[in-house]
ModelCIF file with pLDDT and N, C-alpha, C, O atoms, coordinates in Angstrom:
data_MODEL
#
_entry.id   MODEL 
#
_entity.id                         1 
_entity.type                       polymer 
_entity.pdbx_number_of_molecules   1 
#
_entity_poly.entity_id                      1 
_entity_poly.type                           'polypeptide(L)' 
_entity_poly.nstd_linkage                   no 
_entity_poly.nstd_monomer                   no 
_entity_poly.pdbx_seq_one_letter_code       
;(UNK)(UNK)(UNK)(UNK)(UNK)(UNK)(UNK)(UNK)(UNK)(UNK)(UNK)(UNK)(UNK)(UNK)(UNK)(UNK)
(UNK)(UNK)(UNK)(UNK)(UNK)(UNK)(UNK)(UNK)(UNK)(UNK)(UNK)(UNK)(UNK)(UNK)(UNK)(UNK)
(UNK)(UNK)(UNK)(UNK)(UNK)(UNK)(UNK)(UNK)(UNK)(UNK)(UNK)(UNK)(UNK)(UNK)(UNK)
;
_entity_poly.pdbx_seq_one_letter_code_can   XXXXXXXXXXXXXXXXXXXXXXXXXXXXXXXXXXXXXXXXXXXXXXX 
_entity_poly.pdbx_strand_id                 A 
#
loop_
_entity_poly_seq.entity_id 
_entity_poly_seq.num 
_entity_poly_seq.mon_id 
_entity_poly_seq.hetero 
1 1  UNK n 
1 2  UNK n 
1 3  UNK n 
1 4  UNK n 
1 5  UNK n 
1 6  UNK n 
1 7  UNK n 
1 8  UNK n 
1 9  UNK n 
1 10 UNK n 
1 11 UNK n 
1 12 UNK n 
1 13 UNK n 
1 14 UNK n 
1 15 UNK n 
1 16 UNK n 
1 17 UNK n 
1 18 UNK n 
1 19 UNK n 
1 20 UNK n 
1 21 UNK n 
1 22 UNK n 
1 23 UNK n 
1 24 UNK n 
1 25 UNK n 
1 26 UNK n 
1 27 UNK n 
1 28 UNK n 
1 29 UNK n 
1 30 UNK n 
1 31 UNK n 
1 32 UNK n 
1 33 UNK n 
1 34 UNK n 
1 35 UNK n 
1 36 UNK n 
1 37 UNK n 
1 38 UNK n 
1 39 UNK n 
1 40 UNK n 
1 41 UNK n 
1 42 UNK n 
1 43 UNK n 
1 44 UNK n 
1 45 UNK n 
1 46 UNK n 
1 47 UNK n 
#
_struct_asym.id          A 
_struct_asym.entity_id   1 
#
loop_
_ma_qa_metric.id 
_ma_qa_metric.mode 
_ma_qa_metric.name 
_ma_qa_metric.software_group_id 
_ma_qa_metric.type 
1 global pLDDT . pLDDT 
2 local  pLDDT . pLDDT 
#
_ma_qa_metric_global.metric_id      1 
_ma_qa_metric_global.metric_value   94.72 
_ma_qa_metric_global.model_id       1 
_ma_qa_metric_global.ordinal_id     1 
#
loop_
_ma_qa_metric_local.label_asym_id 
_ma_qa_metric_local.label_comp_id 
_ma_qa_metric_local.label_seq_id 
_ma_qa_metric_local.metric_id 
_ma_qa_metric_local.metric_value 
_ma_qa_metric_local.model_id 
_ma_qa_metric_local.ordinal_id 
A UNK 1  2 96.00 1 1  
A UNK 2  2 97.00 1 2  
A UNK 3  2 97.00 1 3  
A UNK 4  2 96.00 1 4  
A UNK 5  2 96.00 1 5  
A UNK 6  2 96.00 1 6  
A UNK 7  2 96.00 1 7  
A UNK 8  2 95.00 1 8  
A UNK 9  2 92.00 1 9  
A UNK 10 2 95.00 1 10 
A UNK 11 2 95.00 1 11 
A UNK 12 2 92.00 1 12 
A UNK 13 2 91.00 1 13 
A UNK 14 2 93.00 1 14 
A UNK 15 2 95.00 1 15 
A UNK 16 2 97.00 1 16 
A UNK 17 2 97.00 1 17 
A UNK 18 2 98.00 1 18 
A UNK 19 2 97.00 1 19 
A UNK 20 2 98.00 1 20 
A UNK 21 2 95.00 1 21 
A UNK 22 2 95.00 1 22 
A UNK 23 2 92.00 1 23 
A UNK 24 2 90.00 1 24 
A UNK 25 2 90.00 1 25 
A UNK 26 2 88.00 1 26 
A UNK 27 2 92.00 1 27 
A UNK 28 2 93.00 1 28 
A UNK 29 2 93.00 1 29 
A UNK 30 2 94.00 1 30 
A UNK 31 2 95.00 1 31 
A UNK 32 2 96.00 1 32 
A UNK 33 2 97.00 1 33 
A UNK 34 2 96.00 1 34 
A UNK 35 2 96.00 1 35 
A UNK 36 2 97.00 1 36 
A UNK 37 2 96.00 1 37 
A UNK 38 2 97.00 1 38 
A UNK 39 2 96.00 1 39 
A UNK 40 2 94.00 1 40 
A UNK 41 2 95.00 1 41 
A UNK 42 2 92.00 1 42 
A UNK 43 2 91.00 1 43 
A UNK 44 2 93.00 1 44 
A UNK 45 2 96.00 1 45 
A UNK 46 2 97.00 1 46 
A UNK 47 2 97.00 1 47 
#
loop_
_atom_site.group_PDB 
_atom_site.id 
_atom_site.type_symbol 
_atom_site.label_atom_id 
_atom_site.label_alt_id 
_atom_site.label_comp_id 
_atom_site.label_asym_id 
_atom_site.label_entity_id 
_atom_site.label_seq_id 
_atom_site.pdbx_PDB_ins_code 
_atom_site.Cartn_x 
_atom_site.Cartn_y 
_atom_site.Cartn_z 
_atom_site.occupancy 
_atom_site.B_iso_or_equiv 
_atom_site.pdbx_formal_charge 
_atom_site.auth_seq_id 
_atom_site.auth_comp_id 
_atom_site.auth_asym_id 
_atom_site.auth_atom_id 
_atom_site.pdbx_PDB_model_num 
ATOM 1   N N  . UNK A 1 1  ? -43.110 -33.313 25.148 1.00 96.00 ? 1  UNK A N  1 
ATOM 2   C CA . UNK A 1 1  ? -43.319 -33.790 26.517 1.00 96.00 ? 1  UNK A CA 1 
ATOM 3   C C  . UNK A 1 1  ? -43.444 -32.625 27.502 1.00 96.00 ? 1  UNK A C  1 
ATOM 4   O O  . UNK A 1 1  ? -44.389 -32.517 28.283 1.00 96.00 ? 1  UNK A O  1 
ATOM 5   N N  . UNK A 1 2  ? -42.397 -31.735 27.411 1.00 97.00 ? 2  UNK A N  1 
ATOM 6   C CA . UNK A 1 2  ? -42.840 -30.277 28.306 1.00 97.00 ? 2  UNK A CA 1 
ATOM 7   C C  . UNK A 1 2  ? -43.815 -30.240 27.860 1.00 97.00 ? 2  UNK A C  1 
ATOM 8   O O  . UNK A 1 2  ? -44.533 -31.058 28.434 1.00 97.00 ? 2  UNK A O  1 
ATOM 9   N N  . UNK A 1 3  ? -44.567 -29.488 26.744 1.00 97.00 ? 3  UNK A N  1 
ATOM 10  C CA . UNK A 1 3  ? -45.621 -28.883 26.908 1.00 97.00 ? 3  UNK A CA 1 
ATOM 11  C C  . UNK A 1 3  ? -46.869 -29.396 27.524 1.00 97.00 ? 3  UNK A C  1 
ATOM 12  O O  . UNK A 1 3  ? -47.736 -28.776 28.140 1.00 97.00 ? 3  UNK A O  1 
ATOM 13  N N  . UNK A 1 4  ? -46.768 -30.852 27.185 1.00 96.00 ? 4  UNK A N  1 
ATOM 14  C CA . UNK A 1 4  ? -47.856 -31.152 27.561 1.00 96.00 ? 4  UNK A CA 1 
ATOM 15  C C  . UNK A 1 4  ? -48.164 -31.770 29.097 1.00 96.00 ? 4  UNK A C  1 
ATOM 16  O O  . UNK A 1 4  ? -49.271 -32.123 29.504 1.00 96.00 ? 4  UNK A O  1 
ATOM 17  N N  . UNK A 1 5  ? -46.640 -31.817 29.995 1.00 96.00 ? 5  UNK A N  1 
ATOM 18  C CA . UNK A 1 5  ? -46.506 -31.455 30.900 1.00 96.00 ? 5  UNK A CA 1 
ATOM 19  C C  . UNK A 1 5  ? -47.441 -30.211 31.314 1.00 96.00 ? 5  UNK A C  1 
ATOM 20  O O  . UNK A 1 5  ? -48.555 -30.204 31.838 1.00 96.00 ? 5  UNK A O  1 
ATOM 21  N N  . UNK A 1 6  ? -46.690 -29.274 30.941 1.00 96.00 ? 6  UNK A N  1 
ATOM 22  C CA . UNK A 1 6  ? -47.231 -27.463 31.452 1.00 96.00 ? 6  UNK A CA 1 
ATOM 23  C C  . UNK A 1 6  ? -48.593 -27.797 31.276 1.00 96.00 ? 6  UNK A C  1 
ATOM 24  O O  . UNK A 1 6  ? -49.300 -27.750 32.282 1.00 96.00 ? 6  UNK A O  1 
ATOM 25  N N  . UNK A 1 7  ? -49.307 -28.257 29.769 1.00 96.00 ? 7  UNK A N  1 
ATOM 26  C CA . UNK A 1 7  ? -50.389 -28.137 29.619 1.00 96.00 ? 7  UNK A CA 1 
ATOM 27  C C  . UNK A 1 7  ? -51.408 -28.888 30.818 1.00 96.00 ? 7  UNK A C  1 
ATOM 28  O O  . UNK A 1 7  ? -52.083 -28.164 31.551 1.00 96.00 ? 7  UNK A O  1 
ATOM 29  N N  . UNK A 1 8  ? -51.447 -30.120 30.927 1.00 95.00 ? 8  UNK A N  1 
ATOM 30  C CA . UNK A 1 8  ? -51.639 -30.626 32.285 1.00 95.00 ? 8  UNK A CA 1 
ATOM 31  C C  . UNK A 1 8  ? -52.088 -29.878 33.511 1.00 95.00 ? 8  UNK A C  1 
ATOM 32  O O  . UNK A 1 8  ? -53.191 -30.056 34.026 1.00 95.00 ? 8  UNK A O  1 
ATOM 33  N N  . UNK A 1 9  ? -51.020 -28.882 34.033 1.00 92.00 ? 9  UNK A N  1 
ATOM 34  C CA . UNK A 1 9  ? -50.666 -28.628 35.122 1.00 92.00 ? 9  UNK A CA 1 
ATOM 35  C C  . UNK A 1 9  ? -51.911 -27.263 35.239 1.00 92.00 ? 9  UNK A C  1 
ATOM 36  O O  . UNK A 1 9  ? -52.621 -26.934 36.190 1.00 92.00 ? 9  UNK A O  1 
ATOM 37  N N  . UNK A 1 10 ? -51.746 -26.465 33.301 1.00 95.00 ? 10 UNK A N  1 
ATOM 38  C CA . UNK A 1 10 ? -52.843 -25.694 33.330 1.00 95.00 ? 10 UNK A CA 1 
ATOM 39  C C  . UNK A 1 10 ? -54.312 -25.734 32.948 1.00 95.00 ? 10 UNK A C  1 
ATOM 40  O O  . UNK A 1 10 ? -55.107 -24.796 32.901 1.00 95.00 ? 10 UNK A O  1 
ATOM 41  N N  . UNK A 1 11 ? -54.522 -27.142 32.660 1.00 95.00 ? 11 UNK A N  1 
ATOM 42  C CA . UNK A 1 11 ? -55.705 -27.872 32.620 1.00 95.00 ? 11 UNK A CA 1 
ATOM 43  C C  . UNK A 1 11 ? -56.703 -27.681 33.790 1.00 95.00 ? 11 UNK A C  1 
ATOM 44  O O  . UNK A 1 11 ? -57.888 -27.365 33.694 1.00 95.00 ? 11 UNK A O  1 
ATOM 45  N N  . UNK A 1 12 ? -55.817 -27.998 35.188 1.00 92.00 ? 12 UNK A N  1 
ATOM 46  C CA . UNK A 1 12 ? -55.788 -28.652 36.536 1.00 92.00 ? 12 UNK A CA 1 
ATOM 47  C C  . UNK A 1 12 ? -56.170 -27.394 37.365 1.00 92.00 ? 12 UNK A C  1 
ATOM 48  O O  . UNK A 1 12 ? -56.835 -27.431 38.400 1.00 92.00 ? 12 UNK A O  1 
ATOM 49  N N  . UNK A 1 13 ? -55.688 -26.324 36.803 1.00 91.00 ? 13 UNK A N  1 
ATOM 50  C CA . UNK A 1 13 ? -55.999 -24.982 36.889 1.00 91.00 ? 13 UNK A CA 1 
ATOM 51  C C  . UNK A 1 13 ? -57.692 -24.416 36.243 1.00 91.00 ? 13 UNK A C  1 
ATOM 52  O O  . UNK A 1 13 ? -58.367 -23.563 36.821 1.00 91.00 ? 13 UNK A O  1 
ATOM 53  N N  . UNK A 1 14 ? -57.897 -24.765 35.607 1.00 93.00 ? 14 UNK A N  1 
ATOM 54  C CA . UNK A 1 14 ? -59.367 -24.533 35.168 1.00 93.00 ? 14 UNK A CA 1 
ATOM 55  C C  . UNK A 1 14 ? -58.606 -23.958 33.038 1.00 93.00 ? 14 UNK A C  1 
ATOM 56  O O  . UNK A 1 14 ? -59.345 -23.564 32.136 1.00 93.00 ? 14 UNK A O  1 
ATOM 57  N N  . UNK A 1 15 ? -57.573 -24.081 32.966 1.00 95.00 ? 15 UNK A N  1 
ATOM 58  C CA . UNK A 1 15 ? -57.157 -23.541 31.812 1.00 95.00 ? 15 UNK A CA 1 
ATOM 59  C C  . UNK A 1 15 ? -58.036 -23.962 30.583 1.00 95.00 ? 15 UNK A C  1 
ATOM 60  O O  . UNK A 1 15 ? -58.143 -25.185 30.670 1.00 95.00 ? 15 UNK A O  1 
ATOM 61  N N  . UNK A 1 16 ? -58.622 -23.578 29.631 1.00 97.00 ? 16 UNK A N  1 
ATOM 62  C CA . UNK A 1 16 ? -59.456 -24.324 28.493 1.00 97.00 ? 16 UNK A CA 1 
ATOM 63  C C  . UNK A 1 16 ? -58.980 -23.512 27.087 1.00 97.00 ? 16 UNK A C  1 
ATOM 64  O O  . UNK A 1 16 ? -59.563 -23.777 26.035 1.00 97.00 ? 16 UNK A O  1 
ATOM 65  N N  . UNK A 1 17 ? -57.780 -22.409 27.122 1.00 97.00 ? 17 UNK A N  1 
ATOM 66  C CA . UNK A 1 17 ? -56.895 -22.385 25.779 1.00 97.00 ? 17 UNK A CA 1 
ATOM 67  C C  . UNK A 1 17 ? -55.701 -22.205 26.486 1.00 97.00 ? 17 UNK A C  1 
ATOM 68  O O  . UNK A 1 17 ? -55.380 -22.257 27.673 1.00 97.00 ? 17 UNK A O  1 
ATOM 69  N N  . UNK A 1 18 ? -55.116 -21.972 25.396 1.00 98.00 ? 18 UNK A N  1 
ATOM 70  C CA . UNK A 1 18 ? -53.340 -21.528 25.866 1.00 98.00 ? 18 UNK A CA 1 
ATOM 71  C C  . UNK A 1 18 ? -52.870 -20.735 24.898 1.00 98.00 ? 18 UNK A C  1 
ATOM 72  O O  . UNK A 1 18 ? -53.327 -20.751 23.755 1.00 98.00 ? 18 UNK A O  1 
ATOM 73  N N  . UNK A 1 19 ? -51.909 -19.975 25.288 1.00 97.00 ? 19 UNK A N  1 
ATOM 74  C CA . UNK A 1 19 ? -51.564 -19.010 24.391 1.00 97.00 ? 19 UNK A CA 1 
ATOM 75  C C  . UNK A 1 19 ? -49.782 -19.354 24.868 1.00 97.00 ? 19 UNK A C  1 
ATOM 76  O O  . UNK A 1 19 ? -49.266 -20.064 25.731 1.00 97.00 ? 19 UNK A O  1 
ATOM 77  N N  . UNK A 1 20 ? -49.102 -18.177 23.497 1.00 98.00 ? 20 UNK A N  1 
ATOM 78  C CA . UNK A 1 20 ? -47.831 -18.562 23.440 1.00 98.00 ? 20 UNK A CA 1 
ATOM 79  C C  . UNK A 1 20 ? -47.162 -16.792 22.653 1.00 98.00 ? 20 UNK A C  1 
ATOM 80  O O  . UNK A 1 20 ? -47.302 -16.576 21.450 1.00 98.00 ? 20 UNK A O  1 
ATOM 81  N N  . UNK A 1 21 ? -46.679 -16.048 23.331 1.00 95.00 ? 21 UNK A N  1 
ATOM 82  C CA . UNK A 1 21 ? -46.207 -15.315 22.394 1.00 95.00 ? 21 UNK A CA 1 
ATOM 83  C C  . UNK A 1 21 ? -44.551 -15.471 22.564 1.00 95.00 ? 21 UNK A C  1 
ATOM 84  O O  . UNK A 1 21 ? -43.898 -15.513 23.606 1.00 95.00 ? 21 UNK A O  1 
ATOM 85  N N  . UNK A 1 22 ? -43.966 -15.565 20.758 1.00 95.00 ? 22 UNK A N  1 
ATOM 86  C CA . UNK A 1 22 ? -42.943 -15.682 20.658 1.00 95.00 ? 22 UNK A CA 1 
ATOM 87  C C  . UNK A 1 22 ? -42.137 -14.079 20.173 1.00 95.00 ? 22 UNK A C  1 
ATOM 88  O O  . UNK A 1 22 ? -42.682 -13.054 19.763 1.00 95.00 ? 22 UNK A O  1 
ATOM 89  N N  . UNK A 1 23 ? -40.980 -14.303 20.361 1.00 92.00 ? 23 UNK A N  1 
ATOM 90  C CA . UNK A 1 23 ? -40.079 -13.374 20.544 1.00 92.00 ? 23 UNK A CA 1 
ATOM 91  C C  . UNK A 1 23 ? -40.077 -12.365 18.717 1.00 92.00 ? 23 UNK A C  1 
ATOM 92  O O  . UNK A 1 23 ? -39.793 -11.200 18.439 1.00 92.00 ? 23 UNK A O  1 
ATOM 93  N N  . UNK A 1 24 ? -40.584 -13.663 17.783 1.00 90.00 ? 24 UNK A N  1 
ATOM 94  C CA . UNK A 1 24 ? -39.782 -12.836 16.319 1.00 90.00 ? 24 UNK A CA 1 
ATOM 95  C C  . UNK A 1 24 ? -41.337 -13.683 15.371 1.00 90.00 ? 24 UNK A C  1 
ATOM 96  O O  . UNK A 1 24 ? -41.886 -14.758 15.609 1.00 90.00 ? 24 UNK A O  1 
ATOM 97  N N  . UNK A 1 25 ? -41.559 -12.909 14.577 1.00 90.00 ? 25 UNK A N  1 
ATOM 98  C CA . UNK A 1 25 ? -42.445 -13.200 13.972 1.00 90.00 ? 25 UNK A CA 1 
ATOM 99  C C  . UNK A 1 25 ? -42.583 -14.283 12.826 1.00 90.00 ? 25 UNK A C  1 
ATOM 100 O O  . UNK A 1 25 ? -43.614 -14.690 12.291 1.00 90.00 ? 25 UNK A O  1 
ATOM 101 N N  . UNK A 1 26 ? -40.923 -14.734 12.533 1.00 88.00 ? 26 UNK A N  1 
ATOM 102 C CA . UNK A 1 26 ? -40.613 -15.322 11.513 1.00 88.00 ? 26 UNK A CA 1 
ATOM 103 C C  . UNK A 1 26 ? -39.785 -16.670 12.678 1.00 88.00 ? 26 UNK A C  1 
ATOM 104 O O  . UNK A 1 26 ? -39.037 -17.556 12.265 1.00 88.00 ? 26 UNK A O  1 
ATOM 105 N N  . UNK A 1 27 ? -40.184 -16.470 14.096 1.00 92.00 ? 27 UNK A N  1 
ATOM 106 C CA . UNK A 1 27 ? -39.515 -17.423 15.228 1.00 92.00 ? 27 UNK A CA 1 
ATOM 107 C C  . UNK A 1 27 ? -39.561 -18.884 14.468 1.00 92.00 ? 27 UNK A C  1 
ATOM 108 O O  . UNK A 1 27 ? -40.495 -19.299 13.782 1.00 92.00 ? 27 UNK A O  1 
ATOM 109 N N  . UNK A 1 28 ? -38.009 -19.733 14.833 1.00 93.00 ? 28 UNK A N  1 
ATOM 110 C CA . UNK A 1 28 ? -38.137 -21.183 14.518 1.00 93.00 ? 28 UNK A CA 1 
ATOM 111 C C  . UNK A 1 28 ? -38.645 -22.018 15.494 1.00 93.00 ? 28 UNK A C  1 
ATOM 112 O O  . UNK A 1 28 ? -38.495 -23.235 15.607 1.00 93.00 ? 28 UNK A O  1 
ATOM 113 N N  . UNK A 1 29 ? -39.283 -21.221 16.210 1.00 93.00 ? 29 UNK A N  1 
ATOM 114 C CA . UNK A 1 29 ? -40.172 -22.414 17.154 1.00 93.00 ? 29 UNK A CA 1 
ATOM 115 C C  . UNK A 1 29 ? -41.401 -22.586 16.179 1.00 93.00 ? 29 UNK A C  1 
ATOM 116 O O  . UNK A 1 29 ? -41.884 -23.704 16.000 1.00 93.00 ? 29 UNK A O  1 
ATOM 117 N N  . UNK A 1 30 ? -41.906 -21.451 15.543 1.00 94.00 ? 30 UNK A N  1 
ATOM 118 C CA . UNK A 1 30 ? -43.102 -21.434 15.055 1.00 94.00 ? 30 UNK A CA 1 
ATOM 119 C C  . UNK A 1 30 ? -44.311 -22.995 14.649 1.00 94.00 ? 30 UNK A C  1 
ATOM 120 O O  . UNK A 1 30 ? -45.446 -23.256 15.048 1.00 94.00 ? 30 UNK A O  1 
ATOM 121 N N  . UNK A 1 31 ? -43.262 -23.800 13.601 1.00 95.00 ? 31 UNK A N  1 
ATOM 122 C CA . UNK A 1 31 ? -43.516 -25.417 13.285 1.00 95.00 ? 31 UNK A CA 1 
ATOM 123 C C  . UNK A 1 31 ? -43.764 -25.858 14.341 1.00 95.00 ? 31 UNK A C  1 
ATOM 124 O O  . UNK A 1 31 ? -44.938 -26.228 14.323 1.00 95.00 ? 31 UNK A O  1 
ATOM 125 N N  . UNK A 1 32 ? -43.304 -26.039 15.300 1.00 96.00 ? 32 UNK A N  1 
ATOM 126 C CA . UNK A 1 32 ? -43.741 -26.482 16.419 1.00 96.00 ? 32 UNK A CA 1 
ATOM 127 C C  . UNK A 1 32 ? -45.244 -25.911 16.787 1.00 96.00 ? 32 UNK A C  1 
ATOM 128 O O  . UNK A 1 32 ? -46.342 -26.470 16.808 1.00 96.00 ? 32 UNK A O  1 
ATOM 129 N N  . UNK A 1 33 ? -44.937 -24.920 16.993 1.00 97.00 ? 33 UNK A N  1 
ATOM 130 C CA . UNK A 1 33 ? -46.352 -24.638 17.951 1.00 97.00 ? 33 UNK A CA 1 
ATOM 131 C C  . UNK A 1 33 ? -47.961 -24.858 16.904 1.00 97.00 ? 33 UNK A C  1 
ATOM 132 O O  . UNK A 1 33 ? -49.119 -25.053 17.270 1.00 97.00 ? 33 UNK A O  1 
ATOM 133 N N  . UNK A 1 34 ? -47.526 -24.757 15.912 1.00 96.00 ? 34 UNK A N  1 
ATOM 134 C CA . UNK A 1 34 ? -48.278 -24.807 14.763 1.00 96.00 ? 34 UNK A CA 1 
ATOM 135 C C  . UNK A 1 34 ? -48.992 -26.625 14.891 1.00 96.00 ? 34 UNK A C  1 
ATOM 136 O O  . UNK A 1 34 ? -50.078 -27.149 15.142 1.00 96.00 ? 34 UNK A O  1 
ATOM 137 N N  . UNK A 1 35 ? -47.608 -27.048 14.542 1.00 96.00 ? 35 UNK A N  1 
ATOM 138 C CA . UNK A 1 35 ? -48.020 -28.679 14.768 1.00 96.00 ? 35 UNK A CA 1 
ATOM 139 C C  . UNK A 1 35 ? -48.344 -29.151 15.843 1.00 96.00 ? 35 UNK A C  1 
ATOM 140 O O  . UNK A 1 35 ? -48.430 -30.379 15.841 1.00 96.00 ? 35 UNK A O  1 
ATOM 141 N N  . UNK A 1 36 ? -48.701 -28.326 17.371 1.00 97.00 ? 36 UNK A N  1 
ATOM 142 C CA . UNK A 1 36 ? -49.175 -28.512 18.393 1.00 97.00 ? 36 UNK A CA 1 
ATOM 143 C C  . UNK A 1 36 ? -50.863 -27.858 18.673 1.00 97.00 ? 36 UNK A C  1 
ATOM 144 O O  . UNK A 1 36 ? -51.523 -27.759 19.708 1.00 97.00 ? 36 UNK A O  1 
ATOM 145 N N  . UNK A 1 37 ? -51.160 -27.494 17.249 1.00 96.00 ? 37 UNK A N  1 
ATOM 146 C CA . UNK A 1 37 ? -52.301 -26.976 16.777 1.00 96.00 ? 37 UNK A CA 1 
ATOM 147 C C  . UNK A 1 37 ? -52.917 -25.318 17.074 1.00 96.00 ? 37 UNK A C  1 
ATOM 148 O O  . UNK A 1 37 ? -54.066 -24.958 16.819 1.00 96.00 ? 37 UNK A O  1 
ATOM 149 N N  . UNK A 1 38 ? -51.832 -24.456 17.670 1.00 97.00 ? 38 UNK A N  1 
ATOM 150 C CA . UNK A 1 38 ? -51.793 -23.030 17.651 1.00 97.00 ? 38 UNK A CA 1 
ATOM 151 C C  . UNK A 1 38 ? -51.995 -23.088 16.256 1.00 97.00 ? 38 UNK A C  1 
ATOM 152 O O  . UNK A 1 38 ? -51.772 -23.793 15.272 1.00 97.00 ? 38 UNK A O  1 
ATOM 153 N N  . UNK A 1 39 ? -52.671 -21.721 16.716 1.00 96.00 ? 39 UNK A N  1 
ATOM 154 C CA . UNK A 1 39 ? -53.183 -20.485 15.488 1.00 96.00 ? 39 UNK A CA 1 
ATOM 155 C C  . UNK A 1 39 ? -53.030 -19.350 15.707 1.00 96.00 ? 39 UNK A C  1 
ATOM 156 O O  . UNK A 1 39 ? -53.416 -19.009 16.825 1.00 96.00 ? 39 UNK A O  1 
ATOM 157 N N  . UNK A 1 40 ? -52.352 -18.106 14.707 1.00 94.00 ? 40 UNK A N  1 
ATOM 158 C CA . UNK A 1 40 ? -52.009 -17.225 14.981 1.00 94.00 ? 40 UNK A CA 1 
ATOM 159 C C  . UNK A 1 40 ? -53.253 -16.136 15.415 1.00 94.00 ? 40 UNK A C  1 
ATOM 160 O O  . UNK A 1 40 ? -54.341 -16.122 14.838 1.00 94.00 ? 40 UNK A O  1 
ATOM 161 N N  . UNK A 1 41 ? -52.871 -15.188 16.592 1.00 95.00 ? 41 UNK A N  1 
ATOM 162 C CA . UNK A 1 41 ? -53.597 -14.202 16.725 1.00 95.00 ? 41 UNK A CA 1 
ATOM 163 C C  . UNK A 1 41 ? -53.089 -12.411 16.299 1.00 95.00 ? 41 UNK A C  1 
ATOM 164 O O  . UNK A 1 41 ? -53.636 -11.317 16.442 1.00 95.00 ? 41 UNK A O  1 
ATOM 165 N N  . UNK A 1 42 ? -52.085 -12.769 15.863 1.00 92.00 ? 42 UNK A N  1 
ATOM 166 C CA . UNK A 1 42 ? -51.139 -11.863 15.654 1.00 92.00 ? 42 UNK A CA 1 
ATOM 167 C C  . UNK A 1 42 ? -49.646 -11.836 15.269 1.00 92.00 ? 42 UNK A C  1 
ATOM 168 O O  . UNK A 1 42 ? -49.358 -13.000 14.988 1.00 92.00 ? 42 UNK A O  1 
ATOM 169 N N  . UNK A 1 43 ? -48.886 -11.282 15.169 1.00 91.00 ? 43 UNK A N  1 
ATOM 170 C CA . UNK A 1 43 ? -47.779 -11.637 14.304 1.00 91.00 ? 43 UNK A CA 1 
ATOM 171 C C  . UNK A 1 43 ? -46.967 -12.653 15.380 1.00 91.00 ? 43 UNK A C  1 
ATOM 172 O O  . UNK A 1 43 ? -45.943 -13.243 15.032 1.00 91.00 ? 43 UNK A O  1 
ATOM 173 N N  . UNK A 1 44 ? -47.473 -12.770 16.557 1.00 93.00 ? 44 UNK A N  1 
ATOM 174 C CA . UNK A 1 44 ? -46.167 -13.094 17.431 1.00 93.00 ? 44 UNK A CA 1 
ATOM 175 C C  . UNK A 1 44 ? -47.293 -13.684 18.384 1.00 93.00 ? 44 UNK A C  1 
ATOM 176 O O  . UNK A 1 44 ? -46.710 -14.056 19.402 1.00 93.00 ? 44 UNK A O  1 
ATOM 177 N N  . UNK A 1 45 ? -48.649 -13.928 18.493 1.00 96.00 ? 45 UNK A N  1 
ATOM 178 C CA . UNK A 1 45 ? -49.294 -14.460 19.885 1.00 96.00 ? 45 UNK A CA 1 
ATOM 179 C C  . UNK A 1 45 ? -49.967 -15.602 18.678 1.00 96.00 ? 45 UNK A C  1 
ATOM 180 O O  . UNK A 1 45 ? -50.361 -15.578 17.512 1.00 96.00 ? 45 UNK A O  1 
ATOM 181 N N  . UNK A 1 46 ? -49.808 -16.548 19.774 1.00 97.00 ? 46 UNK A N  1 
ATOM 182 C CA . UNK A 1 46 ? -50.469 -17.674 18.998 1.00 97.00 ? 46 UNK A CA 1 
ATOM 183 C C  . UNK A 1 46 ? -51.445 -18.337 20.342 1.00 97.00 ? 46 UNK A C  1 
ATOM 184 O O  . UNK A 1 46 ? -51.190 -18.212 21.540 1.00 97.00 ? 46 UNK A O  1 
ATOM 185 N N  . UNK A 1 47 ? -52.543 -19.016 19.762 1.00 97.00 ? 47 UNK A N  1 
ATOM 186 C CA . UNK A 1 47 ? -53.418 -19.500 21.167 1.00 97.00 ? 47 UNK A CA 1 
ATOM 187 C C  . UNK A 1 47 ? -54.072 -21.254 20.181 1.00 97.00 ? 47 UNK A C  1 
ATOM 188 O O  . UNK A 1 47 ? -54.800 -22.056 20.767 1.00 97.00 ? 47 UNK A O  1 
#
């Protein structure tokens, strides 16, 4: 529900990707962002 809050808000903004860099490369958010359809760009930026 946040995100897709935020996402919304940066839609509304002209936003057309999103990116996410997490703190640890092996981060337990990772499943998440994954199943929110991120793809990695690097060990730690996902878009």
């Amino acid at each position: 529900a946040l995100l897709a809050a935020a996402t919304d808000r940066m839609r509304s903004y002209g936003a057309h990707d999103q990116r996410v860099e997490l703190p640890a490369e092996k981060d337990p958010a990772l499943p998440f962002y994954t199943r929110m359809g991120f793809g990695s760009l690097g060990p730690t930026r996902w878009s």
